[in-house]
N, C-alpha and C. Protein backbone atom coordinates (compact mmCIF):
# COMPACT_ATOMS: atom_id res chain seq x y z
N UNK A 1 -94.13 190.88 10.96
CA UNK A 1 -94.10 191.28 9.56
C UNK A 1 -92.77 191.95 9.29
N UNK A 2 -92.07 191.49 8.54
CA UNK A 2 -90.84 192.02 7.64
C UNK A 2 -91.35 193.65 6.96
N UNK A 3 -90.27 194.06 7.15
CA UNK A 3 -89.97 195.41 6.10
C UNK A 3 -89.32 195.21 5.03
N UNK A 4 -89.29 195.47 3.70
CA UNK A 4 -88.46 195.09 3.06
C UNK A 4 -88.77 196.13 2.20
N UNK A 5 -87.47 196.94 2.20
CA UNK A 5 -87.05 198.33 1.40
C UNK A 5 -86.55 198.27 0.00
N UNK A 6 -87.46 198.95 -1.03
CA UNK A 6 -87.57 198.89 -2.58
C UNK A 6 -85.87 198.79 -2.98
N UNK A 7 -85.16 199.66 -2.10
CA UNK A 7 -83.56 199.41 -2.97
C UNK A 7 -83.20 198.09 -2.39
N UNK A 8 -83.29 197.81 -1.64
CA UNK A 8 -82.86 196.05 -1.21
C UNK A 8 -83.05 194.94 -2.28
N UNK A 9 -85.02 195.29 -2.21
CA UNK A 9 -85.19 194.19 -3.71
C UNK A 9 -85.09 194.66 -5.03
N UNK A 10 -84.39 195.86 -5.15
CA UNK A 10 -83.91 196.21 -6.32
C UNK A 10 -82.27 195.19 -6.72
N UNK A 11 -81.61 195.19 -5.39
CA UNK A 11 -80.34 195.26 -5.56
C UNK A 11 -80.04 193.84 -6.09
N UNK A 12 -81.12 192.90 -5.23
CA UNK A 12 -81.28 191.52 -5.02
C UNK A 12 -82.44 190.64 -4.72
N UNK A 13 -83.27 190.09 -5.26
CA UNK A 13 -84.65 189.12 -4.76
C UNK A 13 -83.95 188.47 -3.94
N UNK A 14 -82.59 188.06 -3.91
CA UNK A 14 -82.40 187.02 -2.60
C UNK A 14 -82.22 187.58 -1.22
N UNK A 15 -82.42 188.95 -1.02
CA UNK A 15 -82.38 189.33 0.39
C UNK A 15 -83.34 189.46 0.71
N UNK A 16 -84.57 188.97 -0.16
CA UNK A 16 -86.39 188.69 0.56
C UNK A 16 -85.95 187.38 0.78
N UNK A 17 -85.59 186.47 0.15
CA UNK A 17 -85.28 184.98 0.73
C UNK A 17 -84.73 184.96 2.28
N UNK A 18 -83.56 186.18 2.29
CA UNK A 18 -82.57 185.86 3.73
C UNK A 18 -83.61 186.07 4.56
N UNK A 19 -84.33 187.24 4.14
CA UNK A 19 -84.86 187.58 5.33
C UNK A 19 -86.64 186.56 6.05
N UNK A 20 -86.58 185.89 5.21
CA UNK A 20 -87.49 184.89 5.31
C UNK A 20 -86.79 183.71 6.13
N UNK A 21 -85.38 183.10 5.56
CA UNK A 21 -84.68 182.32 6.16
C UNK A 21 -84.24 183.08 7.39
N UNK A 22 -84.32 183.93 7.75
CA UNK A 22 -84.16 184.35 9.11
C UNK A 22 -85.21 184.72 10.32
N UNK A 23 -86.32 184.55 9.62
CA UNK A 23 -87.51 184.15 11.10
C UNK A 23 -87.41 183.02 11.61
N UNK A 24 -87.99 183.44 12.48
CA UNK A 24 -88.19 182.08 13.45
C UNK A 24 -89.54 181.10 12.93
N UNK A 25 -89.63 180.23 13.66
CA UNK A 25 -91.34 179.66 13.75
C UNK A 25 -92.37 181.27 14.04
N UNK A 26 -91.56 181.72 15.22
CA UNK A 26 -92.97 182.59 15.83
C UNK A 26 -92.65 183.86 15.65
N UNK A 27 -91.23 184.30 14.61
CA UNK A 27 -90.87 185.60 14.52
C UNK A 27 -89.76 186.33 15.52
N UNK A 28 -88.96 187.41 15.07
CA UNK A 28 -88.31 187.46 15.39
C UNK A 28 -88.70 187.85 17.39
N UNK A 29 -87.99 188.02 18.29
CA UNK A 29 -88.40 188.27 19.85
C UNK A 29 -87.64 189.14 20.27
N UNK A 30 -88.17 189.90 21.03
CA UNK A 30 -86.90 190.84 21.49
C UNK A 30 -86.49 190.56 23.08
N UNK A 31 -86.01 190.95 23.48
CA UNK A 31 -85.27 190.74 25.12
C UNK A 31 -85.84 190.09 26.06
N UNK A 32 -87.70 191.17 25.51
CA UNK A 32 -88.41 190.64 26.97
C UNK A 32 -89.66 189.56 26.38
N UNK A 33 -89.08 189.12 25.50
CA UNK A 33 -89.94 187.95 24.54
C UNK A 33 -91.34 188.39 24.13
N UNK A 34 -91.69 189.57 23.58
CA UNK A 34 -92.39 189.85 22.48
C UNK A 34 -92.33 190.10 21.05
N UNK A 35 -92.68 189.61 20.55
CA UNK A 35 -92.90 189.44 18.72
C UNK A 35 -92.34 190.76 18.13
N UNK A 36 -91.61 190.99 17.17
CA UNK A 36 -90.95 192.20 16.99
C UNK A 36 -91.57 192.13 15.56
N UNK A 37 -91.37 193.66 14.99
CA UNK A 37 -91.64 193.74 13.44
C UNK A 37 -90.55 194.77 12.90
N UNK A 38 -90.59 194.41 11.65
CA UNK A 38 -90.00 195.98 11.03
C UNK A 38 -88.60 195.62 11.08
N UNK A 39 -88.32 197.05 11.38
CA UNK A 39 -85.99 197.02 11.99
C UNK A 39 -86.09 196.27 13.17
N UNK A 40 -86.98 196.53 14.10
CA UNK A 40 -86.26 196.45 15.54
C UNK A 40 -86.24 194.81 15.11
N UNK A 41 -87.41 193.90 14.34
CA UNK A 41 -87.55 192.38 14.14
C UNK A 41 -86.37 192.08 13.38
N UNK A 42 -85.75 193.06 12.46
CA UNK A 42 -84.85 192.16 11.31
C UNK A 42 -83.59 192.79 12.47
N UNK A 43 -83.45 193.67 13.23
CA UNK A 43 -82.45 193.89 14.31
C UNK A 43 -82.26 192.58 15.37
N UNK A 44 -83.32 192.29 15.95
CA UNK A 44 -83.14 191.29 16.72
C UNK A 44 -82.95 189.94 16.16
N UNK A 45 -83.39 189.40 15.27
CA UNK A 45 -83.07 188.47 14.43
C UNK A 45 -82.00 188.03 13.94
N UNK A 46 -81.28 189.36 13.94
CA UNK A 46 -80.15 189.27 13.15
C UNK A 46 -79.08 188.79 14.34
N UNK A 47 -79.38 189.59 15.52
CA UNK A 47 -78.13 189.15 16.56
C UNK A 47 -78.77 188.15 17.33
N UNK A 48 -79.78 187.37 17.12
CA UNK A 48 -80.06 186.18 17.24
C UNK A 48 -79.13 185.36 16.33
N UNK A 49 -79.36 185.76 15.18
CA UNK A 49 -78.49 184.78 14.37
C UNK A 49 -76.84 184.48 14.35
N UNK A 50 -76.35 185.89 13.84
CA UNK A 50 -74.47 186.03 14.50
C UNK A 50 -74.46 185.31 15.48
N UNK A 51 -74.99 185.62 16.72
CA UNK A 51 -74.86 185.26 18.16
C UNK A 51 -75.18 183.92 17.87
N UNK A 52 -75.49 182.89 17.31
CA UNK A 52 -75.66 181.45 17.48
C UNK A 52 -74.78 181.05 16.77
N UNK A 53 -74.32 181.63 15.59
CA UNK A 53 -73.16 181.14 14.44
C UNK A 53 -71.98 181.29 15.12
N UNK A 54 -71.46 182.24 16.18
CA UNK A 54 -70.43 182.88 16.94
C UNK A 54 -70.60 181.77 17.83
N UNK A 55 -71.34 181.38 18.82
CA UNK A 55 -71.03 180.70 19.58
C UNK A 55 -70.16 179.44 19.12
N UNK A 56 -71.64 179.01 18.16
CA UNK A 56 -70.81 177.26 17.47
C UNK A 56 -69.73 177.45 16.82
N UNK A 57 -69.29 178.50 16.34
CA UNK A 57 -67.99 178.32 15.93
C UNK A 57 -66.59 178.49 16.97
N UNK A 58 -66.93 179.11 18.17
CA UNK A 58 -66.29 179.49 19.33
C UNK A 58 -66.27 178.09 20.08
N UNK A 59 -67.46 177.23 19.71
CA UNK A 59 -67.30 176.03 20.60
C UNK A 59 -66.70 174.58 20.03
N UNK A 60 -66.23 175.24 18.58
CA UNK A 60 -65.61 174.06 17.98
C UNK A 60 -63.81 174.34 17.97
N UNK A 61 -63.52 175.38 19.17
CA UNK A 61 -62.22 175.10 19.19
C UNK A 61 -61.59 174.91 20.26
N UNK A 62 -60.49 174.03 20.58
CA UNK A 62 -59.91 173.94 21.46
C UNK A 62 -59.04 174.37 22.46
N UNK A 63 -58.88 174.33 23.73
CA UNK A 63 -57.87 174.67 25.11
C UNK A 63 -57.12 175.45 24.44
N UNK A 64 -56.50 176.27 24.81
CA UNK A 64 -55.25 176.91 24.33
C UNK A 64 -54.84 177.62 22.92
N UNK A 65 -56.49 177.04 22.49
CA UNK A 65 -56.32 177.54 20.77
C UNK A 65 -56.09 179.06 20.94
N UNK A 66 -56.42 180.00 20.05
CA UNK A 66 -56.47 181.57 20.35
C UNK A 66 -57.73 181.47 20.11
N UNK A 67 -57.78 182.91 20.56
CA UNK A 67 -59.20 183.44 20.96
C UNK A 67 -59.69 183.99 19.79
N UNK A 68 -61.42 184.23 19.62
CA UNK A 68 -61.39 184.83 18.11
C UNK A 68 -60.80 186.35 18.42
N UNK A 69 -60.76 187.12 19.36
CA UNK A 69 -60.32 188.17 19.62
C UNK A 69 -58.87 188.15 18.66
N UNK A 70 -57.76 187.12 19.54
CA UNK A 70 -56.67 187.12 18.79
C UNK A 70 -56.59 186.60 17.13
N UNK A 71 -57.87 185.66 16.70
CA UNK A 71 -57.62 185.70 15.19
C UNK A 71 -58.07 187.42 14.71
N UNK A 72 -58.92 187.78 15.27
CA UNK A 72 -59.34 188.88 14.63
C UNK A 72 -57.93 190.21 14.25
N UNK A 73 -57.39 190.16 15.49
CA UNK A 73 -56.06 190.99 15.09
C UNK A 73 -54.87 190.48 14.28
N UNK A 74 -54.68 189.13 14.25
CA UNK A 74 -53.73 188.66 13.40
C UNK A 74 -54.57 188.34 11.57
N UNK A 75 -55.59 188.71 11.96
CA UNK A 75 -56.31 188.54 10.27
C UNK A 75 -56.26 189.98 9.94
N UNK A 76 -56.61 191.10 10.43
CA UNK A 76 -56.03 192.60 10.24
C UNK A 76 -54.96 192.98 10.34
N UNK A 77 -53.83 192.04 10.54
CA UNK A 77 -52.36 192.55 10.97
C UNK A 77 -51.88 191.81 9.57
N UNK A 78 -52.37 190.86 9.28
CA UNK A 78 -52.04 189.57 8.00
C UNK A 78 -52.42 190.32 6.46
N UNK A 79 -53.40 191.45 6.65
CA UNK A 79 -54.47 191.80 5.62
C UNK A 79 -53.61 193.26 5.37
N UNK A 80 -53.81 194.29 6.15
CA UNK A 80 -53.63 195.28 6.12
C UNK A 80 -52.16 195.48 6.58
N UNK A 81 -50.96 194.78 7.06
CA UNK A 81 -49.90 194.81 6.95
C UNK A 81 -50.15 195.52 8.78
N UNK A 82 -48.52 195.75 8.94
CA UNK A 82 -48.16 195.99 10.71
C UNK A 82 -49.12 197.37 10.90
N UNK A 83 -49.15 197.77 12.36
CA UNK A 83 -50.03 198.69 13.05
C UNK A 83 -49.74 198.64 14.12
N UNK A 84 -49.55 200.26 14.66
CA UNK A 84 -49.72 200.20 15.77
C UNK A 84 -50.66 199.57 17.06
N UNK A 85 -50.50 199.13 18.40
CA UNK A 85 -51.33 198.85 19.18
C UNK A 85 -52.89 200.07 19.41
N UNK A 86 -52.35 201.24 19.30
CA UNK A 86 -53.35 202.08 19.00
C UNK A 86 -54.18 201.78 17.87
N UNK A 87 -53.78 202.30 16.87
CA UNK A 87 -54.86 202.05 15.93
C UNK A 87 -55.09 200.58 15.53
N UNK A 88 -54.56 199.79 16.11
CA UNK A 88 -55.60 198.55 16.17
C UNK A 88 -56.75 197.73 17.08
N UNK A 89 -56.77 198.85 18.27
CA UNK A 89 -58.08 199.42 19.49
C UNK A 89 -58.63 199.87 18.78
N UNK A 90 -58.62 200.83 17.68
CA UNK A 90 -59.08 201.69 17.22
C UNK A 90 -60.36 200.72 16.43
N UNK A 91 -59.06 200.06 15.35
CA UNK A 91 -59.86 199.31 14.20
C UNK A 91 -60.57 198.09 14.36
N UNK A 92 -60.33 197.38 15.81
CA UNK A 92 -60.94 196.27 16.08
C UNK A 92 -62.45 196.60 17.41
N UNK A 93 -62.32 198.39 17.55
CA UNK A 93 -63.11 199.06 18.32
C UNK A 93 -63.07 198.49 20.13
N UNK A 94 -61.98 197.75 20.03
CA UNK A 94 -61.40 197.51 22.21
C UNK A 94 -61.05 199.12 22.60
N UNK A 95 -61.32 198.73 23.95
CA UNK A 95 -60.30 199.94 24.33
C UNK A 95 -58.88 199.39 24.40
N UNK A 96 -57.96 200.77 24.60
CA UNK A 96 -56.39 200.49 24.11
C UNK A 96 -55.90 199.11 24.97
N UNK A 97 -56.22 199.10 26.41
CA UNK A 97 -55.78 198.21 27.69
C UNK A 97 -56.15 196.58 27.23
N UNK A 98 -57.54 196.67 26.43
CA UNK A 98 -57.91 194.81 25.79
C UNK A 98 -57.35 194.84 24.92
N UNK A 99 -56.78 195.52 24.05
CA UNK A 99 -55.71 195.46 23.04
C UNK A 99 -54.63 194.84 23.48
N UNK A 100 -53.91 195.52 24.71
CA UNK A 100 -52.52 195.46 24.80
C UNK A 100 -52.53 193.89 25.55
N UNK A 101 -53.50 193.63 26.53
CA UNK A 101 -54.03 192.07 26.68
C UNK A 101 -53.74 191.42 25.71
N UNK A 102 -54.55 191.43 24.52
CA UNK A 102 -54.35 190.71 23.55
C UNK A 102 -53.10 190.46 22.69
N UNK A 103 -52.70 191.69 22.49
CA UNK A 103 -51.11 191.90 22.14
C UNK A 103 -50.60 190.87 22.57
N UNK A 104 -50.59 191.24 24.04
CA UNK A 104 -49.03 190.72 25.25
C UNK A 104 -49.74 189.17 24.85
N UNK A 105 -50.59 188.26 24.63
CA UNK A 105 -51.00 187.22 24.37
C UNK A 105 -50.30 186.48 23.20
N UNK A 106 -50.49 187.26 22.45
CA UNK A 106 -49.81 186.67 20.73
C UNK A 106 -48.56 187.08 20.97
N UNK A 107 -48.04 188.30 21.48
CA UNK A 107 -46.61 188.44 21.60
C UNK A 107 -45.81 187.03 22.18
N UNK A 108 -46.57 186.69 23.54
CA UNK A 108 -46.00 185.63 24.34
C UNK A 108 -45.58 184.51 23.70
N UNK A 109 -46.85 184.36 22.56
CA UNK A 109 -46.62 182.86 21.90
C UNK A 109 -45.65 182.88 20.99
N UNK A 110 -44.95 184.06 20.65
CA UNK A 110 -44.61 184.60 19.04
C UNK A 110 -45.34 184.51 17.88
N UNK A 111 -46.73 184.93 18.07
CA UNK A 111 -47.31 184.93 17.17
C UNK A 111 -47.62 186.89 16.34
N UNK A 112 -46.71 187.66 16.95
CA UNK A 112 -46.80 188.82 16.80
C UNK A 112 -45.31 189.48 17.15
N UNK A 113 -44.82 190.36 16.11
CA UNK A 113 -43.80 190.75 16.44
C UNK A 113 -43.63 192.09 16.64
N UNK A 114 -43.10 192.99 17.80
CA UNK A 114 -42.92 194.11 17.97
C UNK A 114 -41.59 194.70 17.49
N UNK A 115 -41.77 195.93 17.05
CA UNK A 115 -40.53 196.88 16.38
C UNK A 115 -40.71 198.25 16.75
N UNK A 116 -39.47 198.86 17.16
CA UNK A 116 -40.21 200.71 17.48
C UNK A 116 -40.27 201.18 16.22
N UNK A 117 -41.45 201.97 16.22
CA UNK A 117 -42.05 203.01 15.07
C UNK A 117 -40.82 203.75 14.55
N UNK A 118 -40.41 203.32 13.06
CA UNK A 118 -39.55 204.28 12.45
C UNK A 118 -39.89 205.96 12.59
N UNK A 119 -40.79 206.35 12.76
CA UNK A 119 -41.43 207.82 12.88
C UNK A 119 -41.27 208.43 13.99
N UNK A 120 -41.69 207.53 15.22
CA UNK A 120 -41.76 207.58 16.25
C UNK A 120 -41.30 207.14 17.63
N UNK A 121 -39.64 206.67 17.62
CA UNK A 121 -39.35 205.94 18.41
C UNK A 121 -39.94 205.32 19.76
N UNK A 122 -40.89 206.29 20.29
CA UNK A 122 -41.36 205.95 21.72
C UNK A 122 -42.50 205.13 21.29
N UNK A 123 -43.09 204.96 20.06
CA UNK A 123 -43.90 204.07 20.24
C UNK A 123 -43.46 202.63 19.09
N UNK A 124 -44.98 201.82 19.00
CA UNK A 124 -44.21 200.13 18.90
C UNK A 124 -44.85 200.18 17.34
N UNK A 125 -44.62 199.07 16.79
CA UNK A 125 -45.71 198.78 15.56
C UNK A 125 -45.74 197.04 15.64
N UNK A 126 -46.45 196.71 15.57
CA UNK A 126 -46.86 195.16 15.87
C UNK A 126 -47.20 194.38 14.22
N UNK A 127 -46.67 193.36 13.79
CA UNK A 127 -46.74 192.71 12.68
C UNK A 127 -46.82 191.17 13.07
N UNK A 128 -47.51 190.82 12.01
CA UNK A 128 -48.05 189.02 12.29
C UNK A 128 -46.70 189.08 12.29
N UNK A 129 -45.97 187.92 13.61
CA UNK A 129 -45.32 186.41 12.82
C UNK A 129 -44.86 185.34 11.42
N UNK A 130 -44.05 184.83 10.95
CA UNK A 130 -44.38 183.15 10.20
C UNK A 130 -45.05 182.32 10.98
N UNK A 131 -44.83 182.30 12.27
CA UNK A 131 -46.20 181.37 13.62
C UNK A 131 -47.44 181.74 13.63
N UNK A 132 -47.46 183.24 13.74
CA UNK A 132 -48.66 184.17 13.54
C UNK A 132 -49.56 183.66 12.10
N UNK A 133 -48.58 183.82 11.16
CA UNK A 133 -49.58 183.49 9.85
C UNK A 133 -49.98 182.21 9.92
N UNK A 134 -48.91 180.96 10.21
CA UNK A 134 -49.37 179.74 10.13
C UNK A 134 -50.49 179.36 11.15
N UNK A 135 -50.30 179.69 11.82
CA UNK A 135 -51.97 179.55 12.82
C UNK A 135 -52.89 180.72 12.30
N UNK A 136 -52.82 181.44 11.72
CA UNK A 136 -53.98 181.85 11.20
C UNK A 136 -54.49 181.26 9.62
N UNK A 137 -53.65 180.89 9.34
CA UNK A 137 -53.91 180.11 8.30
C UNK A 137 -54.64 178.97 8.63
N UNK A 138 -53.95 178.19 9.93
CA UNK A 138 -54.77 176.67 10.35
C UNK A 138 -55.99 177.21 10.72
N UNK A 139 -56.07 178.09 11.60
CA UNK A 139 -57.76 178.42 12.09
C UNK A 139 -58.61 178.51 11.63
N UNK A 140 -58.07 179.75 10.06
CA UNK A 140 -59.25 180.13 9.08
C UNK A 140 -59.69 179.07 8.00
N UNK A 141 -58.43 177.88 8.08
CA UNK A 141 -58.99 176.64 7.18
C UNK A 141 -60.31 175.76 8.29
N UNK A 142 -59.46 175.58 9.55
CA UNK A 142 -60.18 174.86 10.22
C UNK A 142 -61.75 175.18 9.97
N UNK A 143 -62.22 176.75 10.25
CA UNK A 143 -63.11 177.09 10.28
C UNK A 143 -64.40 177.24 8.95
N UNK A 144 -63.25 177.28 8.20
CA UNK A 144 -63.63 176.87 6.75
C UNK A 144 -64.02 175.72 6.25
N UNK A 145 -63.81 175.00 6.54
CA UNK A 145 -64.48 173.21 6.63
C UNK A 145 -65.65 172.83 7.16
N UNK A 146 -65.49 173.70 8.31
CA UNK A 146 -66.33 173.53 8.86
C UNK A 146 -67.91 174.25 8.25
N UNK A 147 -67.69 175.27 7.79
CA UNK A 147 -68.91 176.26 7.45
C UNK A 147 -68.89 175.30 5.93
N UNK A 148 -67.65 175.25 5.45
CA UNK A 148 -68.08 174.42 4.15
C UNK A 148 -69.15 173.37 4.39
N UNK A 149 -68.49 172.53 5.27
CA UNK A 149 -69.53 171.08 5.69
C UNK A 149 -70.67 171.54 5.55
N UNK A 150 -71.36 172.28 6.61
CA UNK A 150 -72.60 172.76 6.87
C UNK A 150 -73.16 173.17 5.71
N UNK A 151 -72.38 173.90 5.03
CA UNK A 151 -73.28 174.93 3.24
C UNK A 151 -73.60 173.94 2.82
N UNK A 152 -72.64 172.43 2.74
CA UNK A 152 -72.91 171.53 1.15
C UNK A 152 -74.61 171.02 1.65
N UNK A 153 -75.23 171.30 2.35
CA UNK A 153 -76.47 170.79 3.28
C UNK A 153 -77.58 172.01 2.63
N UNK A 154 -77.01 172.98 2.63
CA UNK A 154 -77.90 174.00 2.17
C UNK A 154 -78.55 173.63 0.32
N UNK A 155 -79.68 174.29 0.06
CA UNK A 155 -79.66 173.83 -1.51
C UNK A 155 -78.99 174.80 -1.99
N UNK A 156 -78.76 175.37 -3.35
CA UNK A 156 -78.17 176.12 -3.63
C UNK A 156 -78.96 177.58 -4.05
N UNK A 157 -80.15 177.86 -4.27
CA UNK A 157 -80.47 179.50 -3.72
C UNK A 157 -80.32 179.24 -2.54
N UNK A 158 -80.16 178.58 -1.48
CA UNK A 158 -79.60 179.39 0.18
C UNK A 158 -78.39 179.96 0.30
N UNK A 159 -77.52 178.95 -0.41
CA UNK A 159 -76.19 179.48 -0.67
C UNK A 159 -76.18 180.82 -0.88
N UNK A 160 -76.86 180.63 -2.39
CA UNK A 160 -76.50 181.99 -3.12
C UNK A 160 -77.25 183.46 -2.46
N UNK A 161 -78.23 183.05 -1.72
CA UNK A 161 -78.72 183.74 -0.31
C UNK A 161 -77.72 184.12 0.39
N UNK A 162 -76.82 183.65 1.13
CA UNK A 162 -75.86 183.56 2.11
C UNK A 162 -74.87 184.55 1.18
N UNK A 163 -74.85 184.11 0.44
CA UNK A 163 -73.57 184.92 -0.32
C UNK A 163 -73.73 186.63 -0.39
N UNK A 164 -75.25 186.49 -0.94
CA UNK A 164 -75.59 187.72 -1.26
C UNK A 164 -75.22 188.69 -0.13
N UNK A 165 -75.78 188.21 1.14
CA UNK A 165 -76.01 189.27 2.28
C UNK A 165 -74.16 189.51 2.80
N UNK A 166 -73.46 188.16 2.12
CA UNK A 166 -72.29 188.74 3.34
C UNK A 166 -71.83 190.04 2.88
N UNK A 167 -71.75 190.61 1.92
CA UNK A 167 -71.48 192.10 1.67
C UNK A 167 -72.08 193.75 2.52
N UNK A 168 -73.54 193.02 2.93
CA UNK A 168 -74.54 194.04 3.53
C UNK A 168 -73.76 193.26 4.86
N UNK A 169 -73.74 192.16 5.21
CA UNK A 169 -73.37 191.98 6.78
C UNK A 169 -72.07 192.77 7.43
N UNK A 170 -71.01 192.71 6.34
CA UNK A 170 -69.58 193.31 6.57
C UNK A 170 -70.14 194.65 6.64
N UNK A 171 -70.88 195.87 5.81
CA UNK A 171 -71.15 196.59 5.79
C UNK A 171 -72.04 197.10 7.30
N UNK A 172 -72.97 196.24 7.50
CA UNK A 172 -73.23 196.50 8.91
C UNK A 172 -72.03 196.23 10.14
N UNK A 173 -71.54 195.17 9.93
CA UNK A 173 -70.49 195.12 10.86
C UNK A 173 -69.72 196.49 10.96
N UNK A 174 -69.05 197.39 10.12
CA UNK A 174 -68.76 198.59 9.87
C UNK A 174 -69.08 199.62 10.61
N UNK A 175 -70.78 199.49 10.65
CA UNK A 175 -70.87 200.59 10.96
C UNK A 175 -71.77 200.55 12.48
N UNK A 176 -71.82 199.44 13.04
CA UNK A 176 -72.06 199.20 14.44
C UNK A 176 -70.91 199.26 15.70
């Protein structure tokens, strides 16, 4: 059995839809495969769901492509302009060392460019590339076609389902 909290279906009737389109046949399961209800059901459900959308989209790209790790920093480096390697551990929540991995990765390709901190000489500030943007540009289209394909399949309250929640999803993403 679903929970479904009066400001939710205040905000929106279509987040009783999501959350309907997000059971299973037998409901949501948790770890050790019993029937869940409530948060812990719309909790497990939910990273049932990311976790299957993440994969297939992780498995529709190729050898050598970048990692979503590395789109994720060149789409915050593209968005929010250059940053230090620190506070972008910070903002992508790695520790500093999978950062600088990732860095030295996009650095290698030139897809990231380093400069010392006008403020701070001893340290760096890291900014997308023109390589950097153009592969993030190809990826986020690539990936975009792809989720397009799939929606035109949906009817359109699923859509408008889908739409609704990505605001509450970013918002959870936030704060997990």
């Amino acid at each position: 059995m679903w929970v479904v909290y009066p400001g939710l279906v205040e905000q929106s009737r279509l987040i009783n839809l999501l959350l309907v389109l997000m059971r299973t046949e037998h409901g949501a399961e948790r770890d050790d495969g019993h029937s869940t209800g409530g948060d812990a059901g719309l909790a497990a459900a939910l990273r049932l769901a990311v976790g299957r959308v993440t994969r297939r989209l992780r498995q529709a790209h190729t050898v050598g492509d970048v990692s979503l790790s590395e789109v994720s920093v060149l789409a915050r480096l593209a968005g929010a302009g250059p940053a230090s390697p620190s506070s972008l551990a910070e903002s992508e929540r790695v520790r500093p060392q999978a950062m600088a991995t990732t860095l030295a990765g996009l650095t290698r390709r030139g897809l990231v460019r380093r400069a010392p901190d006008p403020a701070d000489g001893r340290r760096s500030i890291v900014a997308v590339s023109p390589e950097g943007a153009a592969v993030l540009a190809q990826r986020r289209s690539a990936s975009v076609r792809r989720l397009e394909a799939v929606l035109a399949e949906f009817s359109e309250p699923e859509r408008a389902v889908l739409a609704a929640a990505v605001p509450l999803l970013d918002r959870l993403a936030e704060r997990l």
